[in-house]
N, C-alpha and C. Protein backbone atom coordinates (compact mmCIF):
# COMPACT_ATOMS: atom_id res chain seq x y z
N UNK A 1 136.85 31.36 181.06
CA UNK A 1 137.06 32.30 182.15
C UNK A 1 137.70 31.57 183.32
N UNK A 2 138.41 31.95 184.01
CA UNK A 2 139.01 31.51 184.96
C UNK A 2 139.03 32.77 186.28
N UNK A 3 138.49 31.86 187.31
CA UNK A 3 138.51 32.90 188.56
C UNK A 3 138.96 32.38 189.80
N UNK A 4 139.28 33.19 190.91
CA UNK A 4 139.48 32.43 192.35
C UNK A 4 138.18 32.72 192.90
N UNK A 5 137.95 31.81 193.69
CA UNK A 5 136.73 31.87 194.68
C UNK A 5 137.07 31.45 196.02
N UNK A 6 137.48 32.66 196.74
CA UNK A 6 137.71 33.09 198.22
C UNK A 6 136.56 32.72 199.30
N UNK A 7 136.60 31.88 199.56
CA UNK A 7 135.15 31.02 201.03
C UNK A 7 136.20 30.64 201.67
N UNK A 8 136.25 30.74 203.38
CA UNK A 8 136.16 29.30 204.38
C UNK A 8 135.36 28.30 204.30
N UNK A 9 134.69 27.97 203.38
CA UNK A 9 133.95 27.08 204.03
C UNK A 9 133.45 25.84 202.72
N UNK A 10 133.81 26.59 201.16
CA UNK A 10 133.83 26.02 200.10
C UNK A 10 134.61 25.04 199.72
N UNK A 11 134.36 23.90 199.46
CA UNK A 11 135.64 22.62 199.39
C UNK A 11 135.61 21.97 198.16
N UNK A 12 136.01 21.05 197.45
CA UNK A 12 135.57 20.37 196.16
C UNK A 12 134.35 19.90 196.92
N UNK A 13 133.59 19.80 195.50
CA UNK A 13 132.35 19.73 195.39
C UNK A 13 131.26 20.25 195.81
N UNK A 14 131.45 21.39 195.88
CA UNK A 14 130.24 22.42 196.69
C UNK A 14 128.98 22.97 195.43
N UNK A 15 128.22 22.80 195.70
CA UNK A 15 127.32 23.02 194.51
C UNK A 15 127.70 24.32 193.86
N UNK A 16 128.20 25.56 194.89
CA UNK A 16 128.57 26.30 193.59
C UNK A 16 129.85 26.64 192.28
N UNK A 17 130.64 25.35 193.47
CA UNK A 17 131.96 25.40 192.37
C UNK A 17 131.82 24.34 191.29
N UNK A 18 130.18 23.58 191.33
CA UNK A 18 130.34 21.99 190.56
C UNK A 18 128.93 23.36 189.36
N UNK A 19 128.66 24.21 190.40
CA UNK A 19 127.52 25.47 189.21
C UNK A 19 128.48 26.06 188.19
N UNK A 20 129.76 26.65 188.73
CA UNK A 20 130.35 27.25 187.60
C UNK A 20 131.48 26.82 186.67
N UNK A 21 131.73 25.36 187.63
CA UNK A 21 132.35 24.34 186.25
C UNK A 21 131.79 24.08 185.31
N UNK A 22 130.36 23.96 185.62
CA UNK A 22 129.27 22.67 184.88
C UNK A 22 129.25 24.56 183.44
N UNK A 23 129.53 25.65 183.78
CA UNK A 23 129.16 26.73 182.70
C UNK A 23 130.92 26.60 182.25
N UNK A 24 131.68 26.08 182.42
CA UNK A 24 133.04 25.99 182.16
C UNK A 24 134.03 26.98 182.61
N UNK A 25 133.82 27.11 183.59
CA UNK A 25 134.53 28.33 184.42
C UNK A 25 135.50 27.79 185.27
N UNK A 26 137.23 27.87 184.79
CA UNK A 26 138.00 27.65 185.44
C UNK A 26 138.24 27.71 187.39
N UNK A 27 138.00 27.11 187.98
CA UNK A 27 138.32 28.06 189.83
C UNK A 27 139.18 27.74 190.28
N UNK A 28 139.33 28.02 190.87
CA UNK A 28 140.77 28.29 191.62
C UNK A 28 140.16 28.68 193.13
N UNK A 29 140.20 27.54 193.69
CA UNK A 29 139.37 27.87 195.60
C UNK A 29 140.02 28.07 196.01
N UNK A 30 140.07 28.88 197.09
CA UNK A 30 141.08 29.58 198.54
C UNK A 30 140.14 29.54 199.60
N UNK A 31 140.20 28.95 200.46
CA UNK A 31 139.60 29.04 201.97
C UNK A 31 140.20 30.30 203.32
N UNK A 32 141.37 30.80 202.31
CA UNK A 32 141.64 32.03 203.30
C UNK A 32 142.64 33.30 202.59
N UNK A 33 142.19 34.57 203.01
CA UNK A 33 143.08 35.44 201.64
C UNK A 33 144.43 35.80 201.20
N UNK A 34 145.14 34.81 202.28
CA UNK A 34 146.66 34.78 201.94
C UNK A 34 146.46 33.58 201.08
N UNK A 35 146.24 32.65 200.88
CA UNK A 35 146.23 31.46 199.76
C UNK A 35 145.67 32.25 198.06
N UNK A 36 144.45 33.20 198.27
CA UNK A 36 144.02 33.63 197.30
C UNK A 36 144.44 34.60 196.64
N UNK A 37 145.61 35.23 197.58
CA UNK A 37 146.85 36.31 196.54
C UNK A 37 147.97 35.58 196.58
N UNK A 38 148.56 34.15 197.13
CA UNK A 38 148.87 33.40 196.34
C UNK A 38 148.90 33.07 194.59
N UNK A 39 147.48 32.81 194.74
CA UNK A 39 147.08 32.58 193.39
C UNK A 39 147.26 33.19 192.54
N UNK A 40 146.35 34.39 193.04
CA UNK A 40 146.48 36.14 192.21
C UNK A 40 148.24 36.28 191.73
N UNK A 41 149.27 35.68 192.64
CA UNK A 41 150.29 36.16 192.16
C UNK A 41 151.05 35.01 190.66
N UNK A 42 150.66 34.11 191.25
CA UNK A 42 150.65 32.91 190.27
C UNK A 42 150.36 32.61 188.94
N UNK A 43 148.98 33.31 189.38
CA UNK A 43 148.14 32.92 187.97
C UNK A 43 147.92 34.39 187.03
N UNK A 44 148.23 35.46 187.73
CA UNK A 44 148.51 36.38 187.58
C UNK A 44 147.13 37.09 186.10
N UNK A 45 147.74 37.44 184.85
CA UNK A 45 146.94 37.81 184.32
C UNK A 45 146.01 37.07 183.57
N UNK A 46 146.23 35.76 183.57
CA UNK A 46 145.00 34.98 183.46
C UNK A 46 143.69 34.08 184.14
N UNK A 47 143.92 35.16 185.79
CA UNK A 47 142.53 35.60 186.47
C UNK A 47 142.13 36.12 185.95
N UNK A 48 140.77 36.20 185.25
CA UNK A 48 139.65 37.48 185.30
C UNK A 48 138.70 38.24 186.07
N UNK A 49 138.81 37.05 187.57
CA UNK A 49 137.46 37.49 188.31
C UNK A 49 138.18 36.69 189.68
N UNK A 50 137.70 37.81 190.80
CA UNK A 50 137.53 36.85 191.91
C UNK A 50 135.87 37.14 192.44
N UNK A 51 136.06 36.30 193.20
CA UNK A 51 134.35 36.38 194.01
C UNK A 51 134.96 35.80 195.09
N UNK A 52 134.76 36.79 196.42
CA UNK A 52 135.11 37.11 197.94
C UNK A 52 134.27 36.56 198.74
N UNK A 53 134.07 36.08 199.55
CA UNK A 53 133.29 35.87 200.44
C UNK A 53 133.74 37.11 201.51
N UNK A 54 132.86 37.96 202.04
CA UNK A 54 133.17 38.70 202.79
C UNK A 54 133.82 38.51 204.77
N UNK A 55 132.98 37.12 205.14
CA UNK A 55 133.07 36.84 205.96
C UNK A 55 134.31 35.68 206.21
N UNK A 56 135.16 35.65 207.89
CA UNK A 56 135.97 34.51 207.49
C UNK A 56 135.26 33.17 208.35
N UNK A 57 136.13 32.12 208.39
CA UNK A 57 135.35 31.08 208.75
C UNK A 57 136.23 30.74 210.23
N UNK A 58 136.77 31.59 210.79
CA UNK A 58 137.62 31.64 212.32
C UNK A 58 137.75 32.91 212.65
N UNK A 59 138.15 32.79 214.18
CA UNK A 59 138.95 33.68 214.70
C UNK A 59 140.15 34.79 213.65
N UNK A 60 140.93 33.46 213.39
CA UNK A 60 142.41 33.49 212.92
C UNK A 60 142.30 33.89 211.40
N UNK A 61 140.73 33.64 210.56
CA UNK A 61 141.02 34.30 209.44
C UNK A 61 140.20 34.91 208.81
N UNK A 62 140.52 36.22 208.44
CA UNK A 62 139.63 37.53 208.89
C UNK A 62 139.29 37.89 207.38
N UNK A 63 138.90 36.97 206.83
CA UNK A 63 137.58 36.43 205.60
C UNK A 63 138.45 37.84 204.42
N UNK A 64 137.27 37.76 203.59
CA UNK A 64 137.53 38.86 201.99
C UNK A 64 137.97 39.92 202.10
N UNK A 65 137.36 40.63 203.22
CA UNK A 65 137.81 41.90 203.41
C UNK A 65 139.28 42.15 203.21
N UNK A 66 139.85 41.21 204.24
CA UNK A 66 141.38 41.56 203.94
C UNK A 66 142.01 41.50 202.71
N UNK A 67 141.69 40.22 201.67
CA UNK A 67 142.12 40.33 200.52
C UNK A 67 141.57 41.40 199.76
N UNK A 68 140.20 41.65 199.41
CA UNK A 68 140.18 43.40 199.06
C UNK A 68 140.73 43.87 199.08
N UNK A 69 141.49 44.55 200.46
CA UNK A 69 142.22 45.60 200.86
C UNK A 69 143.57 45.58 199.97
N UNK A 70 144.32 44.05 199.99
CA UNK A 70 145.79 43.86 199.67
C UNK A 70 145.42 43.88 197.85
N UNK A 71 144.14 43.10 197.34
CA UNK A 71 144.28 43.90 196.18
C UNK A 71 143.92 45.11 195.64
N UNK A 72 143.28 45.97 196.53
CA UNK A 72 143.15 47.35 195.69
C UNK A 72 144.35 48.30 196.42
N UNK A 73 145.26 47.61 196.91
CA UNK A 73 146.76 47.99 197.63
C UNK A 73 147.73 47.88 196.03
N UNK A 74 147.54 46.64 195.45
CA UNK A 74 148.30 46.36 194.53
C UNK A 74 148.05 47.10 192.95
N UNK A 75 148.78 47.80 192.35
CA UNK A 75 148.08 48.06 191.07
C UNK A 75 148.18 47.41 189.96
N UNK A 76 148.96 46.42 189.74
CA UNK A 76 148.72 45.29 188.98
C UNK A 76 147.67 44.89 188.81
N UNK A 77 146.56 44.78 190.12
CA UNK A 77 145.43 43.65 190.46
C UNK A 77 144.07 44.71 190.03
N UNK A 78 144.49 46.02 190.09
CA UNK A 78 143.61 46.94 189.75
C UNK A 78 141.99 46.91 188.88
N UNK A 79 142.52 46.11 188.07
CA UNK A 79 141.27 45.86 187.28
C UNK A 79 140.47 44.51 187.32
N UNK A 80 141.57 44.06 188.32
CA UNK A 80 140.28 42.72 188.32
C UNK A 80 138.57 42.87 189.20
N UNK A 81 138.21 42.08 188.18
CA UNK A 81 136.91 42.07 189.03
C UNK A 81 136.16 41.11 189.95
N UNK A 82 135.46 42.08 190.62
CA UNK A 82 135.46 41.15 191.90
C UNK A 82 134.08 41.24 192.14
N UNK A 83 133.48 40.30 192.92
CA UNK A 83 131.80 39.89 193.31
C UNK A 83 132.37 39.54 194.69
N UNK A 84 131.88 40.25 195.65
CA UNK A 84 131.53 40.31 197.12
C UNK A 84 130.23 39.52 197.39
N UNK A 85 130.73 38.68 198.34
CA UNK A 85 129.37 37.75 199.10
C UNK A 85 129.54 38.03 200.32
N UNK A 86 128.22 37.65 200.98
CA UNK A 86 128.03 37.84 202.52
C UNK A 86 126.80 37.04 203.20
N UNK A 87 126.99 36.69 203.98
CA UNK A 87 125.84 35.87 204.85
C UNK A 87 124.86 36.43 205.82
N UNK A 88 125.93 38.13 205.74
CA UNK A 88 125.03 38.95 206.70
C UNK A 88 125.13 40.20 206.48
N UNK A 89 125.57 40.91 205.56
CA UNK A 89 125.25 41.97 204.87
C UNK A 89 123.86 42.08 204.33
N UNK A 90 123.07 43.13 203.61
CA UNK A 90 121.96 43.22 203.20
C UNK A 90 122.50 44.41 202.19
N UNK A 91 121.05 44.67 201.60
CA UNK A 91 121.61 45.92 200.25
C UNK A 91 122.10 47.24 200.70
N UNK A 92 121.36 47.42 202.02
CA UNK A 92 122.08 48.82 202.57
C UNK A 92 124.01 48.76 202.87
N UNK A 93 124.24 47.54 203.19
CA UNK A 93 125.17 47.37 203.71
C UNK A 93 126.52 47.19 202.13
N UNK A 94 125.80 46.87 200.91
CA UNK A 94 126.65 46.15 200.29
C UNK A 94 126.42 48.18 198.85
N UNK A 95 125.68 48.32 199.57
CA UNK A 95 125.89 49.68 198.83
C UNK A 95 126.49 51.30 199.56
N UNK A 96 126.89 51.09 200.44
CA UNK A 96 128.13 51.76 201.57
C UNK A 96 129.03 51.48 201.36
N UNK A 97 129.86 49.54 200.94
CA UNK A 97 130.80 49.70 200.77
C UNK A 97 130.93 50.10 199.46
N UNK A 98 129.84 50.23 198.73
CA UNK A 98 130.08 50.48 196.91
C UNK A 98 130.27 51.95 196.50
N UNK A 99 130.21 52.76 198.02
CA UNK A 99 130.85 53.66 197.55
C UNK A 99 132.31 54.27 198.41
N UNK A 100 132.67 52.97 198.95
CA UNK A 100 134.03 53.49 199.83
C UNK A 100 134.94 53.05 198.60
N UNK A 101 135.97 53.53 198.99
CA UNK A 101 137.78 53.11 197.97
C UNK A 101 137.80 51.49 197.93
N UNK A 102 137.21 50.69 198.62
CA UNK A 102 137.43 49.63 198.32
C UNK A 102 135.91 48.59 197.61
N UNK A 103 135.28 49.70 196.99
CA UNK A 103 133.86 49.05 196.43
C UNK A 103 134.44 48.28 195.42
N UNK A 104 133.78 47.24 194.98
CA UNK A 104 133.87 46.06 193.80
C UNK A 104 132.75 46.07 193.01
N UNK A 105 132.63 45.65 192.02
CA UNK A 105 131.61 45.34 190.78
C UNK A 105 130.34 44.39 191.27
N UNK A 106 130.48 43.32 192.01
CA UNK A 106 128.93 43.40 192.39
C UNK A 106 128.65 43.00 193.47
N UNK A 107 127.95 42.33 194.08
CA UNK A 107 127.58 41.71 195.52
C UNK A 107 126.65 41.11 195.30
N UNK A 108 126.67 39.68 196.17
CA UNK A 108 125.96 38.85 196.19
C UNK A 108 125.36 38.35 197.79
N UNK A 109 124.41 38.11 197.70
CA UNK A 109 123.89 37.36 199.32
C UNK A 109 124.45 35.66 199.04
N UNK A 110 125.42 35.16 199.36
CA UNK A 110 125.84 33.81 199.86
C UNK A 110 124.53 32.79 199.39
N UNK A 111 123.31 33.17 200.21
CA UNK A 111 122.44 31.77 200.18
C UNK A 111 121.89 32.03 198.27
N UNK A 112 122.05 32.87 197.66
CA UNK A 112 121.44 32.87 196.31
C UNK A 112 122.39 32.71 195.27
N UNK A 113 123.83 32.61 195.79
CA UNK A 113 124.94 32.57 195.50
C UNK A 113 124.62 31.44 194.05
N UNK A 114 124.42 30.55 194.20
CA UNK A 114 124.53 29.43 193.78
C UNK A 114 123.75 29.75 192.09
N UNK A 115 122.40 30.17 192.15
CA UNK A 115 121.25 30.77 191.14
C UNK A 115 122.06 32.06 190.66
N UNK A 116 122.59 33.08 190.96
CA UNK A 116 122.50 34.14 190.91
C UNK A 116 124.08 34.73 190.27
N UNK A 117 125.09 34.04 190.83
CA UNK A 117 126.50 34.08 190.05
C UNK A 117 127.11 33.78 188.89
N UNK A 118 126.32 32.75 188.03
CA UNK A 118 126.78 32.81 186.94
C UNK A 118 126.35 34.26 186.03
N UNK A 119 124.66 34.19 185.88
CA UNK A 119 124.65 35.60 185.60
C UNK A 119 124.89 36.72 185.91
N UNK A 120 125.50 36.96 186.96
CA UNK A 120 126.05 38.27 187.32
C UNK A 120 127.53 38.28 186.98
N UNK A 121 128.28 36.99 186.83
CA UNK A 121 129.62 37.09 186.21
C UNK A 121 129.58 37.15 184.69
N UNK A 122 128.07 37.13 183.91
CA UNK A 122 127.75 37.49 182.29
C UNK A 122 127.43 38.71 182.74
N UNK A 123 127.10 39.70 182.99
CA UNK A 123 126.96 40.63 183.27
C UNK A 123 127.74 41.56 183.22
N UNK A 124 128.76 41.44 184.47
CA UNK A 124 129.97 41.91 184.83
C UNK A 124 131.23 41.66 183.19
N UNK A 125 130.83 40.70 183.21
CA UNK A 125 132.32 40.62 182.30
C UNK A 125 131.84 40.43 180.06
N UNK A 126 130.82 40.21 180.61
CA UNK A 126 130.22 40.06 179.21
C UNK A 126 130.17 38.42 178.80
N UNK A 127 129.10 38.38 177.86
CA UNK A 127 128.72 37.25 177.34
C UNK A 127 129.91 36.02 176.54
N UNK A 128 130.07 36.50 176.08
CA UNK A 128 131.72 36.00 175.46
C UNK A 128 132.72 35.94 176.26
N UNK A 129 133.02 36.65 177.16
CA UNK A 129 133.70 36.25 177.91
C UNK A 129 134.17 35.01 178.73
N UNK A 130 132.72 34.54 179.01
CA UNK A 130 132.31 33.53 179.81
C UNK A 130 131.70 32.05 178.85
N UNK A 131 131.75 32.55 177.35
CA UNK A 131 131.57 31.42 176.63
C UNK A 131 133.30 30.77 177.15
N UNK A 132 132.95 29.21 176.48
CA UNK A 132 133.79 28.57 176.77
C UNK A 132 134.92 28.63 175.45
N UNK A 133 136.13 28.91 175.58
CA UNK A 133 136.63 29.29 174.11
C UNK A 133 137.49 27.94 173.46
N UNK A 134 136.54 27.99 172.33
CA UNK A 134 137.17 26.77 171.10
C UNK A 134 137.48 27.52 170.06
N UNK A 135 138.89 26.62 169.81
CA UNK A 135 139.50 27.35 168.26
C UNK A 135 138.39 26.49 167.38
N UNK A 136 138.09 26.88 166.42
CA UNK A 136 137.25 26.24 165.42
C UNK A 136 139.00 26.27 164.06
N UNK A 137 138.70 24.60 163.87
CA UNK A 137 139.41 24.59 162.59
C UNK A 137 139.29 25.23 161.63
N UNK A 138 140.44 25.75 160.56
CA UNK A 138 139.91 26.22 159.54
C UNK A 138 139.22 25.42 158.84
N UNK A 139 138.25 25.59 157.50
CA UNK A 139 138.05 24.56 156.78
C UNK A 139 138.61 23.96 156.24
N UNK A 140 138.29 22.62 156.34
CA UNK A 140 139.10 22.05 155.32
C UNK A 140 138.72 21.26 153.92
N UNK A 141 139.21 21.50 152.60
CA UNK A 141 139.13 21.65 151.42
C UNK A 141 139.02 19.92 151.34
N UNK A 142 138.48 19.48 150.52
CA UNK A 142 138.33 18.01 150.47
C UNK A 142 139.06 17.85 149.23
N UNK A 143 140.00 16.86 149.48
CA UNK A 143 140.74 16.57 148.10
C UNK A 143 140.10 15.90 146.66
N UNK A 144 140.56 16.00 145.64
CA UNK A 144 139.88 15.89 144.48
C UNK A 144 139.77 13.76 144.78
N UNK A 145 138.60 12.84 144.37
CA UNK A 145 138.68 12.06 144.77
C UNK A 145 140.44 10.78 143.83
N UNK A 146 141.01 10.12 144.72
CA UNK A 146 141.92 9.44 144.53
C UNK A 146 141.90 7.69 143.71
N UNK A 147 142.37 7.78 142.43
CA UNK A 147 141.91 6.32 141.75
C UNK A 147 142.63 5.18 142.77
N UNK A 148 141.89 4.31 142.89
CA UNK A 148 142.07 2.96 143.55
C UNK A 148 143.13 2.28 142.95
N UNK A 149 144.80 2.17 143.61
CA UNK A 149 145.61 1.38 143.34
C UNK A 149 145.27 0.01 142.88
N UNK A 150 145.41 -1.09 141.75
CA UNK A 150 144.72 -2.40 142.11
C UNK A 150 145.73 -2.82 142.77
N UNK A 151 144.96 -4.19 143.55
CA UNK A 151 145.84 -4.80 144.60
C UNK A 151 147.42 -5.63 143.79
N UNK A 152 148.43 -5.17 144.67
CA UNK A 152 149.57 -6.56 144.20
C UNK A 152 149.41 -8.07 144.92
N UNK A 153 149.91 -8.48 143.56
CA UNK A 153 149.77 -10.17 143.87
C UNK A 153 151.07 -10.45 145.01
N UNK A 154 151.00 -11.28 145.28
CA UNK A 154 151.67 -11.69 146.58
C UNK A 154 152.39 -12.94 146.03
N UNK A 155 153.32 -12.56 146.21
CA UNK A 155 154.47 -13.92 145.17
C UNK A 155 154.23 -15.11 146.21
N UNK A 156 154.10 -16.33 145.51
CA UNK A 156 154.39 -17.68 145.81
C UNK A 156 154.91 -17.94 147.41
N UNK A 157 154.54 -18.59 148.21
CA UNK A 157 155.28 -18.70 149.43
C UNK A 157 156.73 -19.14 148.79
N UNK A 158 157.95 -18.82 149.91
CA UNK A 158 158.93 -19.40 149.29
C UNK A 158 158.91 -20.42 150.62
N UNK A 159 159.65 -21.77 150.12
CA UNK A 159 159.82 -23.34 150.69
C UNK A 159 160.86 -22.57 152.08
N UNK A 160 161.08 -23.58 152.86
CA UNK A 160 161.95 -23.11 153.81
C UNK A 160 162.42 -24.62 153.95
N UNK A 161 163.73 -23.97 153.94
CA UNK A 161 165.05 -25.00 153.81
C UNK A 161 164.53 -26.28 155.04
N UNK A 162 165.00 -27.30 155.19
CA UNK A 162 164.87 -28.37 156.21
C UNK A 162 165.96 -28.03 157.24
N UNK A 163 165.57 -27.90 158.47
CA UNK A 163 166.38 -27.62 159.18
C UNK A 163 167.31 -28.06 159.45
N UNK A 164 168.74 -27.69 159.57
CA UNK A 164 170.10 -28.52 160.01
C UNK A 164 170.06 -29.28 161.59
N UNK A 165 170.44 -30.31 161.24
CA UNK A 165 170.94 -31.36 162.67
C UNK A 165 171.90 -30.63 163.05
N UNK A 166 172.54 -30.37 164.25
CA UNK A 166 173.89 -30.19 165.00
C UNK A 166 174.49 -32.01 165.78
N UNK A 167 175.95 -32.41 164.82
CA UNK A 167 176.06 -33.39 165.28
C UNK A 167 176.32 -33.25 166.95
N UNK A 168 176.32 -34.44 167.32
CA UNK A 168 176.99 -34.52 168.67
C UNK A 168 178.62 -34.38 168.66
N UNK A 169 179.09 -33.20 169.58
CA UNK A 169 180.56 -33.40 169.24
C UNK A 169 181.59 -34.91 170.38
């Protein structure tokens, strides 16, 4: 599975991006939602999931919401799914927006984020989904066993000539 995960405030190594590597979950971090439809445009249909942080981490950048908006603007992006976080939303709050035009598939509280997202992205997207995918070889047939060449003898060293003098001219 491969997803973006939209935070200000998430960087390498944040326990929840080292939580959903460690389940083998591709990410793709954005700290603001013009970088994360970046991605979206990039990586295009082999996103399956984003997870928003609702809130931004400045003045200047005005957190998930906005990317929401620009992807349920886009209909390409239509079906992706998305997990909303918040640091200050509560259930009343995260089930108002679940029923405006711009509701998403699930919501999360930020501080449980960490426990609580992998299984809700098995949930959301299904079990297999989120396995990690290996081609398994076909089998392979073991050959009938092979008779032992005997060894060849190794001819005689041959002598090596005595080396030539070069007179002095």
């Amino acid at each position: 599975m491969k997803l973006i995960l939209l935070h200000p405030q998430v960087k390498a190594g944040h326990p929840v991006l080292r939580a959903l590597q460690a389940q083998g979950v591709a990410v793709l971090s954005a700290t603001d939602p013009a970088q994360a439809v970046q991605m979206l445009k990039l990586h295009g249909s082999s996103i399956d999931a984003a997870v928003v942080h609702r809130e931004g981490g400045s003045a200047g950048n005005p957190g998930g919401m906005l990317f929401l908006s620009m992807v349920r603007q886009n209909p390409e992006w239509e079906n992706l799914a998305i997990v909303l976080t918040s640091d200050v939303w509560k259930d009343a709050d995260f089930i108002r927006h679940q029923e405006s035009p711009e509701g998403v598939n699930a919501y999360l509280s930020w501080g449980a984020c960490e426990q609580e997202l992998f299984p809700t992205l098995q949930q959301m997207m299904g079990q297999d989904a989120l396995a990690p995918s290996l081609e398994v070889a076909p089998s392979l047939e073991v050959a009938p066993s092979l008779e032992v060449v005997p060894s060849l003898e190794v001819a005689p060293s041959l002598e090596v000539a005595p080396s030539l003098e070069v007179a002095p001219s």
